[in-house]
C-alpha atoms as a PDB file:
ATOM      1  CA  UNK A   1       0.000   0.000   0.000  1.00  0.00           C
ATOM      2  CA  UNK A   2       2.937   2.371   0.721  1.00  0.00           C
ATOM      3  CA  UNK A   3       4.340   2.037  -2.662  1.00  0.00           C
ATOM      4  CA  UNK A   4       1.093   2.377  -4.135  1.00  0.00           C
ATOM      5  CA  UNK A   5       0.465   5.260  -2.900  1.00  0.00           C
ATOM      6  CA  UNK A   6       4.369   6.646  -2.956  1.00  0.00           C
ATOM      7  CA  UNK A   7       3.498   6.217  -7.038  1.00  0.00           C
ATOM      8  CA  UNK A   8       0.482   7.922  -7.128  1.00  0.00           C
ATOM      9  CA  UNK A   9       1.648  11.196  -5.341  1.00  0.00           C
ATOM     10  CA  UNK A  10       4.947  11.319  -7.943  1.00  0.00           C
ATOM     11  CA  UNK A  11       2.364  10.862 -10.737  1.00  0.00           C
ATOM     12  CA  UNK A  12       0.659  13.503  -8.769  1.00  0.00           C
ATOM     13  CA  UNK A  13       3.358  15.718  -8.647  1.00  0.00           C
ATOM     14  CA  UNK A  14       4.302  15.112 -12.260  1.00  0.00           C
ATOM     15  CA  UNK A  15       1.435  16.421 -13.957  1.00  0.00           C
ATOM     16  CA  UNK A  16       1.178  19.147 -11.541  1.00  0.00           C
ATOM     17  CA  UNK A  17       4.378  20.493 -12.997  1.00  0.00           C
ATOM     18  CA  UNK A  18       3.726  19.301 -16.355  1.00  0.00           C
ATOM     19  CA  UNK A  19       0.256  21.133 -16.747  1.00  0.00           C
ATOM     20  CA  UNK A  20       1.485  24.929 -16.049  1.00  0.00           C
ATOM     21  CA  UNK A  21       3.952  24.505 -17.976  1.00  0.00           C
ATOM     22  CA  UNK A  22       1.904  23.830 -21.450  1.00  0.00           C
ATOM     23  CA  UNK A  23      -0.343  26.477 -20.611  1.00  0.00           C
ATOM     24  CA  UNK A  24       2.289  29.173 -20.153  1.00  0.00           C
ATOM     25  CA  UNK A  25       3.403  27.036 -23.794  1.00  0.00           C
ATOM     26  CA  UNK A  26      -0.331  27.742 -25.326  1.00  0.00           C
ATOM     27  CA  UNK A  27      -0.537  31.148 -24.135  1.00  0.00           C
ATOM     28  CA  UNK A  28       3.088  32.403 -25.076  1.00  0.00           C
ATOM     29  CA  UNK A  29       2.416  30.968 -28.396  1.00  0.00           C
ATOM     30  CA  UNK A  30      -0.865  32.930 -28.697  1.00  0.00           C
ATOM     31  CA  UNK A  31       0.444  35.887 -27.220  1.00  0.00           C
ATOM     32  CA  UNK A  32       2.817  35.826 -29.880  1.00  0.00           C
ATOM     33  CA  UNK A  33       0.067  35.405 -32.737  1.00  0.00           C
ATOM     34  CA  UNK A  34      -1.418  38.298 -31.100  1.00  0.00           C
ATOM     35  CA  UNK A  35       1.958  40.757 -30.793  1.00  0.00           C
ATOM     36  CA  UNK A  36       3.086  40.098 -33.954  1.00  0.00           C
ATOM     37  CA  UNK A  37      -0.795  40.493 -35.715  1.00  0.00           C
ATOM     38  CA  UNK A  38      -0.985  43.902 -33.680  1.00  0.00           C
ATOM     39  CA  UNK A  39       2.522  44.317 -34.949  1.00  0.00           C
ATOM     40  CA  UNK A  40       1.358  44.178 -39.111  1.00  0.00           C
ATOM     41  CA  UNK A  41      -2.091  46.009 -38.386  1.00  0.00           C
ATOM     42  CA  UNK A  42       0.119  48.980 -37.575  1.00  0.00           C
ATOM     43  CA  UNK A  43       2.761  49.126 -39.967  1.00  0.00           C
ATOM     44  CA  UNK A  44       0.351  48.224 -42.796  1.00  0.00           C
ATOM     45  CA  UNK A  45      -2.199  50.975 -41.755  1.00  0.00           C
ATOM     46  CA  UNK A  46      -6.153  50.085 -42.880  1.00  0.00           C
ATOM     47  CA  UNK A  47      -6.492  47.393 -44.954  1.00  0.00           C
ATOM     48  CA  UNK A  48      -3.157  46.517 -44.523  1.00  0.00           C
ATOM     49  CA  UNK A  49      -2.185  49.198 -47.263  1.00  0.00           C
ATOM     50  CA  UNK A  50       0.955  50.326 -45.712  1.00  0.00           C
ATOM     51  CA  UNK A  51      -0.448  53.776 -45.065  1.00  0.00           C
ATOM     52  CA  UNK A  52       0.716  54.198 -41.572  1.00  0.00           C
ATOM     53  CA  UNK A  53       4.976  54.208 -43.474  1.00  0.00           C
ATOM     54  CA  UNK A  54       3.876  56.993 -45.651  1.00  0.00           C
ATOM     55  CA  UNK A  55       4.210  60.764 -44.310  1.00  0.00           C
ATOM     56  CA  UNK A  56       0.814  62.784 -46.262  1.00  0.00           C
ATOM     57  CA  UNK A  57       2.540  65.741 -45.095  1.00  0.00           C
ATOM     58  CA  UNK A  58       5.708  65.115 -46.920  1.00  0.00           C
ATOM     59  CA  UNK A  59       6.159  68.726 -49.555  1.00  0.00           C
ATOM     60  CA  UNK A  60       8.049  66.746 -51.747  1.00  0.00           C
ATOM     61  CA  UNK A  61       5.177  63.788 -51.900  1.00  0.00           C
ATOM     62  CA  UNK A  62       4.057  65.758 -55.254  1.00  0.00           C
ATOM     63  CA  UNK A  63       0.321  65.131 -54.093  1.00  0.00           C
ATOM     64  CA  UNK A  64      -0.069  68.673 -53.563  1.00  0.00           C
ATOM     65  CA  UNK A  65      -0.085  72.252 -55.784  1.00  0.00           C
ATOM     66  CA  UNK A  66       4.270  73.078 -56.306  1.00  0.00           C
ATOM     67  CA  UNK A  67       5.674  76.409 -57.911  1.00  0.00           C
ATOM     68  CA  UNK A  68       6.457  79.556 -57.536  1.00  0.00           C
ATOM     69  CA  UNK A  69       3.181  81.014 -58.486  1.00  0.00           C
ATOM     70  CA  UNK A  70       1.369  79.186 -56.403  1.00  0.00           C
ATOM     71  CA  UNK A  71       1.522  81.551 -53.994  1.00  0.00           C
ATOM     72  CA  UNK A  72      -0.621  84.387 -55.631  1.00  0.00           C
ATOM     73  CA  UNK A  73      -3.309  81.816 -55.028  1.00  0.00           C
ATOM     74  CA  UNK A  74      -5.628  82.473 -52.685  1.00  0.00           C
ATOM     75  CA  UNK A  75      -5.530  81.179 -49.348  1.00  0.00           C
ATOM     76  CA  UNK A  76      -9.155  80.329 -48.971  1.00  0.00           C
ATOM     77  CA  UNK A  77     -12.614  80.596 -50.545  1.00  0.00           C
ATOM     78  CA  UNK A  78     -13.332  79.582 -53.773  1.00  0.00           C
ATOM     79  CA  UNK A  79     -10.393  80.391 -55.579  1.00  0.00           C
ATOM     80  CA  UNK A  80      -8.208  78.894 -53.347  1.00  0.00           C
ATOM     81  CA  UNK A  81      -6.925  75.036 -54.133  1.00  0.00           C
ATOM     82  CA  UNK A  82     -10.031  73.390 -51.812  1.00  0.00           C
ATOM     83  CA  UNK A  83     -12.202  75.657 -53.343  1.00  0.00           C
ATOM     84  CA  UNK A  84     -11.171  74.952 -56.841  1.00  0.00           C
ATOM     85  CA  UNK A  85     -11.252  71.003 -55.661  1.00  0.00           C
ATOM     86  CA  UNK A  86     -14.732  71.645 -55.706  1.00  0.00           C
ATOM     87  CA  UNK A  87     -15.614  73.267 -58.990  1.00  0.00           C
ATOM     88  CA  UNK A  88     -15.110  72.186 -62.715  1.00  0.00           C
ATOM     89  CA  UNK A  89     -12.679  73.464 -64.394  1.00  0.00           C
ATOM     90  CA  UNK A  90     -13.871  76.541 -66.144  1.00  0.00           C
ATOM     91  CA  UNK A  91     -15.745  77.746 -63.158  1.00  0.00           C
ATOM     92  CA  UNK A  92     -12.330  77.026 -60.629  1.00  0.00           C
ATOM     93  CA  UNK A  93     -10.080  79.352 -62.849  1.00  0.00           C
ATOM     94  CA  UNK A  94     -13.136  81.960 -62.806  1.00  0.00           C
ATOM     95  CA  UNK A  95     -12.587  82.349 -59.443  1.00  0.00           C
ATOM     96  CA  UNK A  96      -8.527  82.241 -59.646  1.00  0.00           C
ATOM     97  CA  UNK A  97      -7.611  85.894 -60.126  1.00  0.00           C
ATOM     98  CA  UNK A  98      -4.269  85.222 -61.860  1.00  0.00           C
ATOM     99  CA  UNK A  99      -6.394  83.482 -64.934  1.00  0.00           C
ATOM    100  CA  UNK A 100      -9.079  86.435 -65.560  1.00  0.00           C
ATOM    101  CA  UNK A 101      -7.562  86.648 -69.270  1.00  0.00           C
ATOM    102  CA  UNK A 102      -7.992  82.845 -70.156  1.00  0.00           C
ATOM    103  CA  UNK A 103     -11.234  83.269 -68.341  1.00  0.00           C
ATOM    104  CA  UNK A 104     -12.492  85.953 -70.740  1.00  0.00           C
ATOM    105  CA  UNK A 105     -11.000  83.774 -73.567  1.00  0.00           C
ATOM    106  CA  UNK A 106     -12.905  80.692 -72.628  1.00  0.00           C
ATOM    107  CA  UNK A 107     -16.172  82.809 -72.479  1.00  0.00           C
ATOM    108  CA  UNK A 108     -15.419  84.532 -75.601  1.00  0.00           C
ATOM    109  CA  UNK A 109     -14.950  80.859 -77.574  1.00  0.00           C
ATOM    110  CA  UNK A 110     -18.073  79.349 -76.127  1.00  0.00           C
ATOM    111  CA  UNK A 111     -16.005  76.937 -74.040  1.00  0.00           C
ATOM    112  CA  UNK A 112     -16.935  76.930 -70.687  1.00  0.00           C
ATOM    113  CA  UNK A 113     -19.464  73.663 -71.351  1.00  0.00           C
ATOM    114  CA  UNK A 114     -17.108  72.168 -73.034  1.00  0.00           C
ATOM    115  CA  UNK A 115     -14.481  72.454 -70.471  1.00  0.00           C
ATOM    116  CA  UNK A 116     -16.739  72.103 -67.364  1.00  0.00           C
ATOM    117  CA  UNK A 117     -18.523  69.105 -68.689  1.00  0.00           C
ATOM    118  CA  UNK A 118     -15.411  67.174 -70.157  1.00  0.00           C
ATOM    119  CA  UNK A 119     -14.195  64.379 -67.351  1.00  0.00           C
ATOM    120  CA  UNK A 120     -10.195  63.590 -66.420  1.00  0.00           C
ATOM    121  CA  UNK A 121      -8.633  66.382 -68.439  1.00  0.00           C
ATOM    122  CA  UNK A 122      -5.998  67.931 -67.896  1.00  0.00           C
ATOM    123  CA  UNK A 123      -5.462  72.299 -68.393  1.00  0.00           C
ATOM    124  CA  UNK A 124      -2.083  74.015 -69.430  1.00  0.00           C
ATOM    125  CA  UNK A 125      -3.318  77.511 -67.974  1.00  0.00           C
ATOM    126  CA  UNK A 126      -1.753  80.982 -69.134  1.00  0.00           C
ATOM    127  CA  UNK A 127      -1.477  83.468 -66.568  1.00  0.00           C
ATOM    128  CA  UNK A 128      -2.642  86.994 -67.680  1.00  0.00           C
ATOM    129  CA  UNK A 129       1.151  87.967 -67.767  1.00  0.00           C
ATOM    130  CA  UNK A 130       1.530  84.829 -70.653  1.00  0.00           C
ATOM    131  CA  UNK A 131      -1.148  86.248 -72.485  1.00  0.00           C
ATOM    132  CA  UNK A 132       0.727  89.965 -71.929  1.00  0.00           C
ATOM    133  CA  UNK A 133       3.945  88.436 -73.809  1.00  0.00           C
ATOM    134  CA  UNK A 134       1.537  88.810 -77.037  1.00  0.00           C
ATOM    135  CA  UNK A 135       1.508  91.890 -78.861  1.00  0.00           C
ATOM    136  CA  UNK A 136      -1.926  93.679 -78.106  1.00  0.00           C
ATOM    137  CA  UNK A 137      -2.649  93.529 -82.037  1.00  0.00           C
ATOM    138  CA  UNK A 138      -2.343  89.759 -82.158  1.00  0.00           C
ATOM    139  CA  UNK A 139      -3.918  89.128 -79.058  1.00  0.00           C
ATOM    140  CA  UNK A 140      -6.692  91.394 -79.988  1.00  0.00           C
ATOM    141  CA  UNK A 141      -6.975  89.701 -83.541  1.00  0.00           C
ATOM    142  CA  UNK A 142      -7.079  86.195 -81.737  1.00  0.00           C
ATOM    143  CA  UNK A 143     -10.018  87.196 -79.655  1.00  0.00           C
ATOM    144  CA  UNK A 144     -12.332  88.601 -81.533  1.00  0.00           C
ATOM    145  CA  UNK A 145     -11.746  85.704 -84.589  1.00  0.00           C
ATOM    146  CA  UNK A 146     -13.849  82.720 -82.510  1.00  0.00           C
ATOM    147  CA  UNK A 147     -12.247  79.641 -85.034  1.00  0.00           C
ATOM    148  CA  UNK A 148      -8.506  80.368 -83.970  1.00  0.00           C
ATOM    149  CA  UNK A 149      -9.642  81.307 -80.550  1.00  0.00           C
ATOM    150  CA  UNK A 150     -11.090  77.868 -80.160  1.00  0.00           C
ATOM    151  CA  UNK A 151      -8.189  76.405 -81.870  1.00  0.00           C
ATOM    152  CA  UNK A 152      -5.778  78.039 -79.555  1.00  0.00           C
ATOM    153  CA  UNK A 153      -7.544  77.086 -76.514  1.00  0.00           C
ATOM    154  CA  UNK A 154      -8.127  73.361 -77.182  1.00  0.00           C
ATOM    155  CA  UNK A 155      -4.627  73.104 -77.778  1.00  0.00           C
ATOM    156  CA  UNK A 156      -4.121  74.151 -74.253  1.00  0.00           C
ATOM    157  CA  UNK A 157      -6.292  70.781 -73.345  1.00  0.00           C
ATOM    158  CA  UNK A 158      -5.389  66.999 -73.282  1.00  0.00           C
ATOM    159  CA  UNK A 159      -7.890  64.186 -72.911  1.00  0.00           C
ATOM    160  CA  UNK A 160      -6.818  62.592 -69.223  1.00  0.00           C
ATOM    161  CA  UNK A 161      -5.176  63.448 -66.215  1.00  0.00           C
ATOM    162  CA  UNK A 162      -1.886  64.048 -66.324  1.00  0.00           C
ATOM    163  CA  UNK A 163       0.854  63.689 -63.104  1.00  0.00           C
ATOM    164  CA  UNK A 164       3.525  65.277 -62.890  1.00  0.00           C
ATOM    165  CA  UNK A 165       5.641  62.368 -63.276  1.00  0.00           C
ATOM    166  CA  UNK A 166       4.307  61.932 -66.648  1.00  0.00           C
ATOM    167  CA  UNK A 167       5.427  65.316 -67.553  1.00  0.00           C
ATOM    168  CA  UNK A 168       9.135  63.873 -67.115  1.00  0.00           C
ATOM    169  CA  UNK A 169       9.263  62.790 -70.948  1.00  0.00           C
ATOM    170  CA  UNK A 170       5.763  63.515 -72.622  1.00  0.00           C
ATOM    171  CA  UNK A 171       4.272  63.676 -76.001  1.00  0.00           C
ATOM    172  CA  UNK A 172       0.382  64.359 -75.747  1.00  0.00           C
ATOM    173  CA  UNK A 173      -2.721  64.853 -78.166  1.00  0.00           C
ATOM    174  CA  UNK A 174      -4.279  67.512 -77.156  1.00  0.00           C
ATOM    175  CA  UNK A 175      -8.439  68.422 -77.708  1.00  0.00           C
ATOM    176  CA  UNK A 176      -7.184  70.420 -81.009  1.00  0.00           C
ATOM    177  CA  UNK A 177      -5.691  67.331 -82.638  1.00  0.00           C
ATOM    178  CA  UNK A 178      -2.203  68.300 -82.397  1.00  0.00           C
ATOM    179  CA  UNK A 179       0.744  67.046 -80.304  1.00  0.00           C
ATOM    180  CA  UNK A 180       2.187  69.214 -77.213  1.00  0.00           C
ATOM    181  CA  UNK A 181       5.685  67.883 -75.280  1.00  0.00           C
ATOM    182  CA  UNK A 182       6.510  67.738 -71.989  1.00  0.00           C
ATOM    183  CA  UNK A 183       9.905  67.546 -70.201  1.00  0.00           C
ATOM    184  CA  UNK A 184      11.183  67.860 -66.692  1.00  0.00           C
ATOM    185  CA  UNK A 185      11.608  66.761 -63.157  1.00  0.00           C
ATOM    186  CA  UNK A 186      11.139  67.568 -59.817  1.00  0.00           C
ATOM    187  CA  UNK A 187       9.339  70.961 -59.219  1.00  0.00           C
ATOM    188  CA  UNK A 188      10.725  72.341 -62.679  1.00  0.00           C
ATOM    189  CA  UNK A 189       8.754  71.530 -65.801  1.00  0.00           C
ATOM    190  CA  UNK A 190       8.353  73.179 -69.525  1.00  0.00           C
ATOM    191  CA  UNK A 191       5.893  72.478 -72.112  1.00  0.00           C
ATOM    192  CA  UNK A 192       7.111  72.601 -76.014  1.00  0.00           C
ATOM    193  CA  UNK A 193      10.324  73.995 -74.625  1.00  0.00           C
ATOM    194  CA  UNK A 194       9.422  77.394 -74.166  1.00  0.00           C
ATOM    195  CA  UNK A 195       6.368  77.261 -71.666  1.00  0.00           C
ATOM    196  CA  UNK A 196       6.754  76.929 -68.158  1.00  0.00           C
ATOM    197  CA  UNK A 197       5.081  75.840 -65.440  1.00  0.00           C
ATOM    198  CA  UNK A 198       4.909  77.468 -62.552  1.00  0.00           C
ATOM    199  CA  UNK A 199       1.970  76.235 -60.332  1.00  0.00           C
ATOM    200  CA  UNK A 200       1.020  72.759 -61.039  1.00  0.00           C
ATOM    201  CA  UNK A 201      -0.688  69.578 -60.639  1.00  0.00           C
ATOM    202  CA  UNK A 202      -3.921  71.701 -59.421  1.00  0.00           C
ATOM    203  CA  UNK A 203      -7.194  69.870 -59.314  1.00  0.00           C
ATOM    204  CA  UNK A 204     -10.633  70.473 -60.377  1.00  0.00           C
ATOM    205  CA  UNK A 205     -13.510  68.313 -59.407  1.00  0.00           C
ATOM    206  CA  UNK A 206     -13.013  66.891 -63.658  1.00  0.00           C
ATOM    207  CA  UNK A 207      -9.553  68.575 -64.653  1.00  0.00           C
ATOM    208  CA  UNK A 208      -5.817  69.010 -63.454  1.00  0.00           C
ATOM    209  CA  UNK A 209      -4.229  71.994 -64.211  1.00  0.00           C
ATOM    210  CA  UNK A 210      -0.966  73.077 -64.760  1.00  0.00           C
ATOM    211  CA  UNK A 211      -0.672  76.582 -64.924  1.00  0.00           C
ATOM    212  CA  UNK A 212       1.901  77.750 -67.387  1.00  0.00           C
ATOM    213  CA  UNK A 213       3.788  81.598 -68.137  1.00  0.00           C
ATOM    214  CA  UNK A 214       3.572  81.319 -71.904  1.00  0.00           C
ATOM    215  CA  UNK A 215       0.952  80.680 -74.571  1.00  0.00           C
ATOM    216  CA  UNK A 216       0.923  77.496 -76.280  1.00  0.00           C
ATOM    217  CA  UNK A 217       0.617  77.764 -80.016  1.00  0.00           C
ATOM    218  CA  UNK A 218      -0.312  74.747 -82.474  1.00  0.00           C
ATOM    219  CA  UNK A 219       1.393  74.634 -85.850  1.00  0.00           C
END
């Protein structure tokens, strides 16, 4: 009876020790599971898209209005870049002081449907001082002759949205039929070699805009 009952209180004792053990086993392995699912949910962000490694506010993200003129923007209301956000394109530069001349041009051609009602375009925008570069006589002869008005401005127009990344090396039909170039990098971009852009990738609610310091002609 005394050995009996030595062997069940070792057997005892054994699984007494045994048993913690494999739970502290089963819950370190879970805890695990746990730290290292915590661990991807916030590196990867929602969704696991990896949004919690990217910094919005970075200037240099390119997701945002860059150039020198984008500071005679407005800093609010509707001609500022929410505001514009908001509108169509012909009805944003309306309320952008620093495009009143391509404004009055638009009107003048009968192009503000057009433009407000076209979807994923993209705008090369003269300032007023780009359309200032052209002799009053010429510019006056443009205006008030409605076919090479319209020509001019759809040349100003291509059919999608364009980033500024594909500005780098670009060759684009515009709304006129013809072909405009694009070259550049970084914050410094010209279009056909001669135009400039100095506020860009702004967006409309249907356009992005690129506001440029020279006139595009077509051939």
């Amino acid at each position: 009876m005394n050995a009996l009952h030595l062997r069940r209180t070792a057997i005892a004792i054994t699984a007494a020790a045994v048993l913690p053990l494999a739970l502290t086993a089963c819950g370190g392995d879970n805890q695990d599971k746990a730290s290292d699912a915590s661990s991807t949910t916030a590196s990867s962000g929602p969704a696991g898209d990896g949004s919690a490694n990217q910094s919005p506010g970075d200037p240099m993200a390119m997701d945002k209005p860059f150039g020198a003129a984008c500071s005679a923007v407005p800093k609010d209301g509707a001609g500022s870049f929410d505001g514009m956000a908001q509108d169509p394109v012909a009805t944003a530069a309306s309320n952008n002081p620093v495009l009143s001349t391509l404004v009055a041009a638009v009107k003048k051609a009968g192009l503000v449907d057009t433009l407000n009602n076209a979807q994923n375009i993209t705008v090369f925008a003269p300032t007023n001082d780009a359309f200032a570069k052209i002799p009053k006589a010429d510019l006056d002869k443009v205006l008030n002759d409605k076919a090479t008005l319209t020509k001019v401005l759809t040349y100003h127009v291509v059919g999608q949205r364009l980033t500024p990344a594909q500005l780098a090396n670009g060759s684009f039909e515009t709304l006129e039929k013809g072909k405009l170039t694009t070259a550049g990098s970084g914050e410094d971009y010209t279009v056909n070699d001669s135009s400039h852009v100095v506020c860009g990738n702004v967006s409309t609610s249907n356009a992005t805009v690129y506001i440029v310091d020279t006139v595009l002609m077509p051939q």
